[in-house]
C-alpha atoms as a PDB file:
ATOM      1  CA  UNK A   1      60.606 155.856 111.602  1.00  0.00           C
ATOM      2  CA  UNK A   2      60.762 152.572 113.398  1.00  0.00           C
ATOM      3  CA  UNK A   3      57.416 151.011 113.904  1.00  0.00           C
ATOM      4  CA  UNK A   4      56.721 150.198 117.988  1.00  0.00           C
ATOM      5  CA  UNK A   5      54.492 147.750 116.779  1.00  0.00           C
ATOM      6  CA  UNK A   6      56.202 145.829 114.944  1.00  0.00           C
ATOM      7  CA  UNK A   7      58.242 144.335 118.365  1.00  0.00           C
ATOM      8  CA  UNK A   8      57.595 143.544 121.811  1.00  0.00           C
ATOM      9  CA  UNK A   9      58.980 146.130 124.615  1.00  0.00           C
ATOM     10  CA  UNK A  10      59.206 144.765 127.907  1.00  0.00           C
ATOM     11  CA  UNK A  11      56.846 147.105 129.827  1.00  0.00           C
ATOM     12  CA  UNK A  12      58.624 147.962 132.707  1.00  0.00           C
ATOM     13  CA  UNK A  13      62.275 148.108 131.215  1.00  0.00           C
ATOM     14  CA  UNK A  14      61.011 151.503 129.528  1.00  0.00           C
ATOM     15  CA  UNK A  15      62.076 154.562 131.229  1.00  0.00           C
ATOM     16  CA  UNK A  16      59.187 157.011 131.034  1.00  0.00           C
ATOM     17  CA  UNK A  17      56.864 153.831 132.393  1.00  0.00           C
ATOM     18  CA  UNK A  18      58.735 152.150 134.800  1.00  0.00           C
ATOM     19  CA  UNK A  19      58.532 154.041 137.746  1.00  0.00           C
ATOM     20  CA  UNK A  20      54.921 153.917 137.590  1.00  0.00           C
ATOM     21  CA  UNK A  21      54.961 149.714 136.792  1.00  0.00           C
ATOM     22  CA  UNK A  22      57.034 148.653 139.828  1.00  0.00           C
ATOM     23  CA  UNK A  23      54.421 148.218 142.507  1.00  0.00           C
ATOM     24  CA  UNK A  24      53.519 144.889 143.110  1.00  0.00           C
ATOM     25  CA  UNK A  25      49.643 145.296 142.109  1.00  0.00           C
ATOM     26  CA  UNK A  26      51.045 146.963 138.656  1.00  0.00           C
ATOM     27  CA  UNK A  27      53.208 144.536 138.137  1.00  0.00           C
ATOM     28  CA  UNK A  28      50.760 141.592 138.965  1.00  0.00           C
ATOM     29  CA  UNK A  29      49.054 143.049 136.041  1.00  0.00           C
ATOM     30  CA  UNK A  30      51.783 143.537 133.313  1.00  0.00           C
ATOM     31  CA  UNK A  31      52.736 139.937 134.302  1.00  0.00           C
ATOM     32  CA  UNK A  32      49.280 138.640 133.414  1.00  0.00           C
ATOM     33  CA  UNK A  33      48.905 140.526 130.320  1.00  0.00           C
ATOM     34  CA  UNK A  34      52.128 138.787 129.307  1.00  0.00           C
ATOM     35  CA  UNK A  35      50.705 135.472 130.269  1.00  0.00           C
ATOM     36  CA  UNK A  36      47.497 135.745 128.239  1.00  0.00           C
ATOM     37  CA  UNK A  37      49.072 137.073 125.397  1.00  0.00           C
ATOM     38  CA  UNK A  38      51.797 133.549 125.800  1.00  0.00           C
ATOM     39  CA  UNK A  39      54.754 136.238 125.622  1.00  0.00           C
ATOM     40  CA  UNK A  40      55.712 133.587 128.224  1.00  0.00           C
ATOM     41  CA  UNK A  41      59.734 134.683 128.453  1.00  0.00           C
ATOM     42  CA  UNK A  42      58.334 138.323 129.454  1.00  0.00           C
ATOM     43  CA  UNK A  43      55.542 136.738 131.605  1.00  0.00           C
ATOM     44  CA  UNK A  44      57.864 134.784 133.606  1.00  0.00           C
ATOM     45  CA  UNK A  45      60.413 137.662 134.591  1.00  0.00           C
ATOM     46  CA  UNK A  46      57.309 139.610 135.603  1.00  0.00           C
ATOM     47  CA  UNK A  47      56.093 137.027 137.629  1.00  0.00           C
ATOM     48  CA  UNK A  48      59.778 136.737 138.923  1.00  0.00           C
ATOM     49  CA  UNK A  49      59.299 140.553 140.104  1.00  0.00           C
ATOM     50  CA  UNK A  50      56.045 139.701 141.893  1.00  0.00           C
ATOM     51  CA  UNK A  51      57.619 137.098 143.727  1.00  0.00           C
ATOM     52  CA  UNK A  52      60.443 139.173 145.103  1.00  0.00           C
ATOM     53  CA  UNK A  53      58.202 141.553 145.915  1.00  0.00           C
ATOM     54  CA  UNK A  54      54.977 139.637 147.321  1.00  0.00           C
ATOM     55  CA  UNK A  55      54.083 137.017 149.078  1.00  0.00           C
ATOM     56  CA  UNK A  56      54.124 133.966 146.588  1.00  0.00           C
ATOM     57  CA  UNK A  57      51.187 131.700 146.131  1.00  0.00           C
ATOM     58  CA  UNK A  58      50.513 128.794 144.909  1.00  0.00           C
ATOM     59  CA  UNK A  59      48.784 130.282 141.659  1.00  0.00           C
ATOM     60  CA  UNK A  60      51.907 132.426 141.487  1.00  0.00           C
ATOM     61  CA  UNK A  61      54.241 129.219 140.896  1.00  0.00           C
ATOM     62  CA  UNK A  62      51.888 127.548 138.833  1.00  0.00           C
ATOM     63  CA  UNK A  63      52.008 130.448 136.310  1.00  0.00           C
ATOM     64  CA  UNK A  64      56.006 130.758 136.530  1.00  0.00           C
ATOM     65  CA  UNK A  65      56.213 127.262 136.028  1.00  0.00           C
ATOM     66  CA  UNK A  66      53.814 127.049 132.909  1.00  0.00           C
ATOM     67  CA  UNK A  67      55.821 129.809 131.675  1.00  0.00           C
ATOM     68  CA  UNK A  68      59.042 127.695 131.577  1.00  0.00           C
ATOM     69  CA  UNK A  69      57.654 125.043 130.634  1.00  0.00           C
ATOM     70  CA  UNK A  70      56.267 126.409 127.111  1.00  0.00           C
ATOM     71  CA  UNK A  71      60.027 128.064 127.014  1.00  0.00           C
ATOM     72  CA  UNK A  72      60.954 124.884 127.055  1.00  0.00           C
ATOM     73  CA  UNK A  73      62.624 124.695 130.257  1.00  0.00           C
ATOM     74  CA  UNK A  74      61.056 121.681 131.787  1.00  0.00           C
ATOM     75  CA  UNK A  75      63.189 121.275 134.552  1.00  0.00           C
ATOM     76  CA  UNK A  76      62.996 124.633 135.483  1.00  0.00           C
ATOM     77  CA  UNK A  77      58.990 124.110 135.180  1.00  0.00           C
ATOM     78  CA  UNK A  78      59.017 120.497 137.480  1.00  0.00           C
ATOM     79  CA  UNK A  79      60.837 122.688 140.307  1.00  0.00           C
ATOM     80  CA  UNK A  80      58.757 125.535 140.041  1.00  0.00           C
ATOM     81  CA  UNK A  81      55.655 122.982 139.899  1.00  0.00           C
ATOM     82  CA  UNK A  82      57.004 121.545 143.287  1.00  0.00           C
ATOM     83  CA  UNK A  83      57.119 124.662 144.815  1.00  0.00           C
ATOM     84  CA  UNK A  84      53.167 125.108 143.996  1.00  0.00           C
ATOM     85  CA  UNK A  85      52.438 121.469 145.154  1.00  0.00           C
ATOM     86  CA  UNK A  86      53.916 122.380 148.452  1.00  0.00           C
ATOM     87  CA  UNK A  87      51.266 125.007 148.944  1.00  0.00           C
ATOM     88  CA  UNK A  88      48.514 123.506 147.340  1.00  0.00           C
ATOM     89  CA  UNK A  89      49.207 119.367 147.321  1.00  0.00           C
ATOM     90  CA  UNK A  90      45.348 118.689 146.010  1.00  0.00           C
ATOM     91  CA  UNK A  91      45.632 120.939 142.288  1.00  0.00           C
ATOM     92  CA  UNK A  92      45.315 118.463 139.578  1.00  0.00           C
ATOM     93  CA  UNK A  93      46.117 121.313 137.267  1.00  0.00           C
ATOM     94  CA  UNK A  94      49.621 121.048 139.114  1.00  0.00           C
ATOM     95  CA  UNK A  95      49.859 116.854 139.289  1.00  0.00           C
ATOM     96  CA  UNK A  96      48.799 117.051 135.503  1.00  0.00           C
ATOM     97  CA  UNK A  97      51.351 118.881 134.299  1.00  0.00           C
ATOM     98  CA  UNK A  98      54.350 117.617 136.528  1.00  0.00           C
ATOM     99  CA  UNK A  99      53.085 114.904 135.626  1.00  0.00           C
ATOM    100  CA  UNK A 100      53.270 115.790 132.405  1.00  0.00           C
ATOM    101  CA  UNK A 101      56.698 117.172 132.390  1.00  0.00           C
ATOM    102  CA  UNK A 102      58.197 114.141 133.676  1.00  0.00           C
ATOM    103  CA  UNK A 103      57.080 112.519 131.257  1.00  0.00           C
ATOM    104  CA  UNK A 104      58.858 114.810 128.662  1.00  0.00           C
ATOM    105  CA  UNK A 105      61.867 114.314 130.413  1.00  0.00           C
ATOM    106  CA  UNK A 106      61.960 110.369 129.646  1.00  0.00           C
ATOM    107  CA  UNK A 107      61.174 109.969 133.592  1.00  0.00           C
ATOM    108  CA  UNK A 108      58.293 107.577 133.134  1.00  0.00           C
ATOM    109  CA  UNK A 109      58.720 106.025 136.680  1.00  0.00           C
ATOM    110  CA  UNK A 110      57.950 109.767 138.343  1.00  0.00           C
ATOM    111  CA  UNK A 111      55.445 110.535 136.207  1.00  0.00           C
ATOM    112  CA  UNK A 112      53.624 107.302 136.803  1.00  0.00           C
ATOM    113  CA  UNK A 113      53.394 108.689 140.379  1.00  0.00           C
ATOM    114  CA  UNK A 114      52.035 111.751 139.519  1.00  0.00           C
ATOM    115  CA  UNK A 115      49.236 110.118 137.242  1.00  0.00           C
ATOM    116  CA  UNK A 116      48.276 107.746 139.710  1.00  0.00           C
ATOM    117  CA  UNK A 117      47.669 110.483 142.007  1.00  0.00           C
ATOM    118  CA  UNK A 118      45.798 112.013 139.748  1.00  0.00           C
ATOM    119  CA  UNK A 119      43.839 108.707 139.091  1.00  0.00           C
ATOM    120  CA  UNK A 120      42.631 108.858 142.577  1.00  0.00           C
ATOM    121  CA  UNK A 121      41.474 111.773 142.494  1.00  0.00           C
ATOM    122  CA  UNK A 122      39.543 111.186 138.673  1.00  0.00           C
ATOM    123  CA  UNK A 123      39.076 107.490 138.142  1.00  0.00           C
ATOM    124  CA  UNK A 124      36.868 107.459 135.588  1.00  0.00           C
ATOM    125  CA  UNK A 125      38.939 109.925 133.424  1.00  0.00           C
ATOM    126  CA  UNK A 126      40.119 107.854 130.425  1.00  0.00           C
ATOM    127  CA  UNK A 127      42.724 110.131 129.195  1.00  0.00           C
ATOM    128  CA  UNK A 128      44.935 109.677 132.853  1.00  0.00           C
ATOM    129  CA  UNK A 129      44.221 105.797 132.319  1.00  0.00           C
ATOM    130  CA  UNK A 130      45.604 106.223 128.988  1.00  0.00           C
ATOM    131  CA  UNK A 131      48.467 108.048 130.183  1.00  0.00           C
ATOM    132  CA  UNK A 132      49.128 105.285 132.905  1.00  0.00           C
ATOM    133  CA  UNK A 133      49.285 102.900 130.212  1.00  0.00           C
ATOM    134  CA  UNK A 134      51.748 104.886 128.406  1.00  0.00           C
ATOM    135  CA  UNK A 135      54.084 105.251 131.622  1.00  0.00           C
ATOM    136  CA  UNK A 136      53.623 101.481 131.804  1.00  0.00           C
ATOM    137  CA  UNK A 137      54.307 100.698 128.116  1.00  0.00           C
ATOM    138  CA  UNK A 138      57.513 102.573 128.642  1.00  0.00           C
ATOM    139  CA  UNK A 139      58.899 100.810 131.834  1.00  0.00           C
ATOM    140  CA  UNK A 140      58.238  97.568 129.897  1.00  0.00           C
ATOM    141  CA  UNK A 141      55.597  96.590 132.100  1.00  0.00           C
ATOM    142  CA  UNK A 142      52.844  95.378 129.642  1.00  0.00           C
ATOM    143  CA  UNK A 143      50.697  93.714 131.800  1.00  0.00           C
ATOM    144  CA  UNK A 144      49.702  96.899 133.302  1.00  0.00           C
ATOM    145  CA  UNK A 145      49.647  98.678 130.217  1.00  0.00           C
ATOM    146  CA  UNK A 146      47.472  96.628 128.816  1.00  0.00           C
ATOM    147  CA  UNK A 147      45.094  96.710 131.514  1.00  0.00           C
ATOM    148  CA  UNK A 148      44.984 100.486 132.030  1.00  0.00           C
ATOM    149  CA  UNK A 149      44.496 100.647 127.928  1.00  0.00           C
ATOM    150  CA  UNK A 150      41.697  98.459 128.727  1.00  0.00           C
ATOM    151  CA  UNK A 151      40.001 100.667 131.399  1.00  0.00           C
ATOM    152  CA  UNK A 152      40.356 103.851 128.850  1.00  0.00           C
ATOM    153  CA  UNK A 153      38.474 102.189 126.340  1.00  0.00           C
ATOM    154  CA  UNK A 154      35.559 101.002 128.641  1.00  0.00           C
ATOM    155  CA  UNK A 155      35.667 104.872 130.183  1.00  0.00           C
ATOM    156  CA  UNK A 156      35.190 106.353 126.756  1.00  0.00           C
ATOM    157  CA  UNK A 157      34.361 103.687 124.278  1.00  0.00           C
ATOM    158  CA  UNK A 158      33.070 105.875 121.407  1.00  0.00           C
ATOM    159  CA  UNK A 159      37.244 107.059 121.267  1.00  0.00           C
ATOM    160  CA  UNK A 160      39.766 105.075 119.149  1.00  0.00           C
ATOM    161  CA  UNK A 161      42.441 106.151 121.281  1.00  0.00           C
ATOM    162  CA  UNK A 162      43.010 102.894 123.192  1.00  0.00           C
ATOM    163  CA  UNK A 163      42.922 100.941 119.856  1.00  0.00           C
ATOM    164  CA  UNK A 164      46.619 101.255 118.603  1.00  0.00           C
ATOM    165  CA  UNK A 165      48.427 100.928 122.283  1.00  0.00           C
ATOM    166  CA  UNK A 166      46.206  98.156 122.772  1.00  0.00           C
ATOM    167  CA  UNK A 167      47.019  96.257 119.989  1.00  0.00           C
ATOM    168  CA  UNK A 168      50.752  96.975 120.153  1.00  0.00           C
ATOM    169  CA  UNK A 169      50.822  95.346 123.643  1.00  0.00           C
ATOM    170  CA  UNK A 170      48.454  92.343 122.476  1.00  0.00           C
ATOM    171  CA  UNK A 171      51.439  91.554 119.475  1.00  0.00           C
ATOM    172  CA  UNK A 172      54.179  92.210 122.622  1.00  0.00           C
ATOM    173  CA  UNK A 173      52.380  89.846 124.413  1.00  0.00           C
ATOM    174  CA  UNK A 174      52.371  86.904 121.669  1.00  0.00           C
ATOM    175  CA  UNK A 175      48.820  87.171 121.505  1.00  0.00           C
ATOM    176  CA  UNK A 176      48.755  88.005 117.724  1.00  0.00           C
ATOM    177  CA  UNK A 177      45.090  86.974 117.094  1.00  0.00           C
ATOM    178  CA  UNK A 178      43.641  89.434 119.315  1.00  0.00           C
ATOM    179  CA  UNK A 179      46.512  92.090 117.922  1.00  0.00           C
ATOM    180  CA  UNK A 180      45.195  91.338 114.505  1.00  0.00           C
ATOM    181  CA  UNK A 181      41.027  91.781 115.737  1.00  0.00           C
ATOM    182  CA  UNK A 182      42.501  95.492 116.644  1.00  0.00           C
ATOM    183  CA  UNK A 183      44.814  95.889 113.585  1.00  0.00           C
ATOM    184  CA  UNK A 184      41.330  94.960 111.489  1.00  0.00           C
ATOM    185  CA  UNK A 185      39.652  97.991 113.620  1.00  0.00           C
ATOM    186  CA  UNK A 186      42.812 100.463 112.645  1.00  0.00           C
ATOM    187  CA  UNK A 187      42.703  99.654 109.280  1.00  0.00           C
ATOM    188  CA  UNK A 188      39.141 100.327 109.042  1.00  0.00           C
ATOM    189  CA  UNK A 189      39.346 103.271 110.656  1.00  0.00           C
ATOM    190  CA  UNK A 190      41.723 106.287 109.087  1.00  0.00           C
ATOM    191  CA  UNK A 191      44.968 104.143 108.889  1.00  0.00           C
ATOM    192  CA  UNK A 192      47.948 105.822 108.983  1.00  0.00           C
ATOM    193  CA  UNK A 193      51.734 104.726 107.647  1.00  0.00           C
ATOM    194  CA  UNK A 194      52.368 103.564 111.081  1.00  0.00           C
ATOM    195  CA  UNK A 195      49.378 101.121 111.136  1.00  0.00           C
ATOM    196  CA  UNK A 196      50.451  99.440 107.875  1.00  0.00           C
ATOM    197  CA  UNK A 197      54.024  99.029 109.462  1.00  0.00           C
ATOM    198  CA  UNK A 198      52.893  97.896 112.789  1.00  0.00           C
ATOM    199  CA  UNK A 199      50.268  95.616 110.567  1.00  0.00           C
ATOM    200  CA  UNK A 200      53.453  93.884 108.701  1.00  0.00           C
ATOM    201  CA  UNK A 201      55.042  93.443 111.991  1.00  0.00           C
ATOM    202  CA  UNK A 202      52.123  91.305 113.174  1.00  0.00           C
ATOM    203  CA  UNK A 203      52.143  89.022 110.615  1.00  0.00           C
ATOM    204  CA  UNK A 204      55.747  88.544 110.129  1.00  0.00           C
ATOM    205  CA  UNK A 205      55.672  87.930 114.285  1.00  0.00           C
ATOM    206  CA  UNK A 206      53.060  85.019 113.381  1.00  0.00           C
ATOM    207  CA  UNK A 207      54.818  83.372 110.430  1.00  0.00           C
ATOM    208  CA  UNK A 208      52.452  85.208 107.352  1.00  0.00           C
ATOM    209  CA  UNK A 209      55.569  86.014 105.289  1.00  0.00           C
ATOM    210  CA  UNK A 210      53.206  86.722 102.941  1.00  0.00           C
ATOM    211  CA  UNK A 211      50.904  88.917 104.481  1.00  0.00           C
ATOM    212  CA  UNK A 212      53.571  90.663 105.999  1.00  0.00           C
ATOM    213  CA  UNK A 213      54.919  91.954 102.022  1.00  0.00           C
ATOM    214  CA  UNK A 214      51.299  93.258 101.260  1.00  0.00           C
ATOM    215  CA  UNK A 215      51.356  95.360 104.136  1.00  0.00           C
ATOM    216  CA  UNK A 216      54.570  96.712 103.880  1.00  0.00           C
ATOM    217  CA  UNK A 217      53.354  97.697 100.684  1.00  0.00           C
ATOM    218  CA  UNK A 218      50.338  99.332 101.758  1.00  0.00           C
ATOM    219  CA  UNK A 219      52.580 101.020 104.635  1.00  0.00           C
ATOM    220  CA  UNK A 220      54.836 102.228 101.429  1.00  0.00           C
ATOM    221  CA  UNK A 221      51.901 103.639  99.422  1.00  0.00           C
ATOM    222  CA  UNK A 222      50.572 105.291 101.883  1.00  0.00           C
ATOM    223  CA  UNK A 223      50.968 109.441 101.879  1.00  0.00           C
ATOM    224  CA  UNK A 224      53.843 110.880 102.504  1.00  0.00           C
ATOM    225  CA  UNK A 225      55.655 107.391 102.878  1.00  0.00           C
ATOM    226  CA  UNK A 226      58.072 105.921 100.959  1.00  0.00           C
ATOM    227  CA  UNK A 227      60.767 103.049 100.544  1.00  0.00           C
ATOM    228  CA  UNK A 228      63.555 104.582 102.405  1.00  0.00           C
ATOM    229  CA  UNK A 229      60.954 105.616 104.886  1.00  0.00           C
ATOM    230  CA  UNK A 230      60.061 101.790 105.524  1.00  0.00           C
ATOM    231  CA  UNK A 231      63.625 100.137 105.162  1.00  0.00           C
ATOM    232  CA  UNK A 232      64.483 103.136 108.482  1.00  0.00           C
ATOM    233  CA  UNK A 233      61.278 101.928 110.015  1.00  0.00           C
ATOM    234  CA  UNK A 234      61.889  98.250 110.101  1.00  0.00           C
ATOM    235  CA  UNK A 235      65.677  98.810 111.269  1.00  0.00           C
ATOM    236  CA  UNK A 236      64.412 100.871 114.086  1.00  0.00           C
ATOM    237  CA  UNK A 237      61.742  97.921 114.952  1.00  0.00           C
ATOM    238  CA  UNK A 238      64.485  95.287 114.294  1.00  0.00           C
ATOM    239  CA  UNK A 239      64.811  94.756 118.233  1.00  0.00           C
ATOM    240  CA  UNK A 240      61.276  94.300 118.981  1.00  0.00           C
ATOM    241  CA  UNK A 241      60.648  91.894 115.814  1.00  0.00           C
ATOM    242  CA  UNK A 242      63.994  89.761 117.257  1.00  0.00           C
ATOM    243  CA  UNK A 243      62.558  89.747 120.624  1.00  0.00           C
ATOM    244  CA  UNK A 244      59.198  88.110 119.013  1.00  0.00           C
ATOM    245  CA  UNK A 245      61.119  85.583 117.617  1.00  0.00           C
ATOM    246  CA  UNK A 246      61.877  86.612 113.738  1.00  0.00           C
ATOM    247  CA  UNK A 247      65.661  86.452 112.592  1.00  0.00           C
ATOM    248  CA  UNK A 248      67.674  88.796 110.821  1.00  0.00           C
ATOM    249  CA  UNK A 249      67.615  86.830 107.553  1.00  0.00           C
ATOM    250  CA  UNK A 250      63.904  86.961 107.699  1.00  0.00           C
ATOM    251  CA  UNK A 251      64.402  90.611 108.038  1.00  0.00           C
ATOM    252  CA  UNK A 252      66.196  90.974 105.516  1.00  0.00           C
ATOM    253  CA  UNK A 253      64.385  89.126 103.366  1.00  0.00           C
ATOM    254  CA  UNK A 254      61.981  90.989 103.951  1.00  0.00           C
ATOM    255  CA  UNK A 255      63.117  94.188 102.801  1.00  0.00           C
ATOM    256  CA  UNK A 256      64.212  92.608  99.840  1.00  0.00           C
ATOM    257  CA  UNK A 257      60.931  91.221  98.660  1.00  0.00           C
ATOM    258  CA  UNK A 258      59.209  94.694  99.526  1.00  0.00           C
ATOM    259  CA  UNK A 259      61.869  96.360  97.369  1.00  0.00           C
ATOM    260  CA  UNK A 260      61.350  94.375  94.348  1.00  0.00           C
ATOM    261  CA  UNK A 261      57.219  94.409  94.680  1.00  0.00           C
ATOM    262  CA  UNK A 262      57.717  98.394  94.847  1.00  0.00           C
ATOM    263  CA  UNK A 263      59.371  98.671  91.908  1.00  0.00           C
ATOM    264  CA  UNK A 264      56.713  96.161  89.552  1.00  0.00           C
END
């Protein structure tokens, strides 16, 4: 016989139960044993039935909203998010994660605003400051990355976290030797494929052709890596190493010169 364990039955959609699961206390609590459990889809209709048959809170929306938002549904999560922040304008728990959302979405500019907030509220929290310096970094605004990078990694200076943003901007910024003193720390430090790669960029920003191969090389022995891997990588960077001033026949050359040391 079919096993009523092995799947999940939505409480109150079974016959001999549901008369007994449709008061709003009842189904407070069927919604909330959804919501620990993350059966978030059955969680968020519950919650759906509360509403409709309560008075909503703020709590209420926050939960509905979470809900969507690990469906996946992160517009449907922002809205319900706004409808929480008009009841309770002060949760961080509800800046951070519209906040957050935004940010999903690709909307860097709104969820800048929502991170600032949230700065005011927690200034010394290096994680928002890093987060600020992302939104920044994104809206091409460097300067203020940079110096919000900065700030998380006086805030918590025992984290590496700061390190590779940091140095990213630095190399944006034409200031290769102070790139290269945080490229140093990276690659001292649990380097991943990326590092090498961004490493190779450096140098072939400030003329060490050279350099630039060996790195490349590192970034192609490196686990999991390989030399289709790197030729995708470097196409992909191709704008940002034309906008810091190497040519496409340098590029190319590039790739070239890697290929053939890969192979010896």
């Amino acid at each position: 016989f079919t096993n009523p364990f092995a799947f999940l039955s939505h409480l109150i959609d079974i016959p001999v139960l549901a008369d007994n699961l449709r008061g709003p206390e009842t189904l407070s609590l069927v919604a909330e044993f959804y919501f620990k459990r993350k059966y978030y889809s059955e969680a968020f209709n519950t919650f759906s039935l509360v509403a409709e048959n309560a008075r909503p809170s703020a709590a209420l929306f926050q939960k509905m909203g979470y809900s969507k938002q690990q469906m996946g549904d992160i517009n449907g999560a922002i809205n319900l998010y706004e409808q929480a922040e008009l009841m309770n304008a002060e949760s961080q728990w509800t800046i951070r994660n519209l906040a957050a959302c935004y940010k999903t979405l690709g909307r860097f500019d709104n969820a800048l605003k929502y991170y600032q907030r949230l700065e005011s509220l927690r200034p010394d929290d290096a994680s928002i400051a890093l987060n600020i310096g992302h939104c920044y970094l994104a809206l091409d605004n460097i300067k203020e990355a940079l110096h919000n990078y900065y700030k998380a990694e006086f805030l918590d200076e025992q984290s590496t976290r700061a390190w590779r943003p940091v140095a990213w901007c630095l190399m944006l910024n034409r200031d290769f030797e102070q790139s290269l003193t945080y490229y140093n720390r990276i690659i001292n430090n649990e380097p991943t494929v990326a590092d090498y790669l961004n490493l190779g960029h450096l140098h072939l920003a400030s003329g060490q052709a050279a350099k630039a191969i060996e790195a490349y090389k590192q970034c192609i022995a490196a686990e999991g890596s390989s030399i289709e891997t790197f030729i995708n990588s470097i196409k992909n960077d191709e704008p940002t190493l034309l906008s810091l001033g190497v040519n496409a026949e340098m590029i190319s050359f590039i790739i070239d010169a890697v290929q053939y040391a890969s192979k010896q």
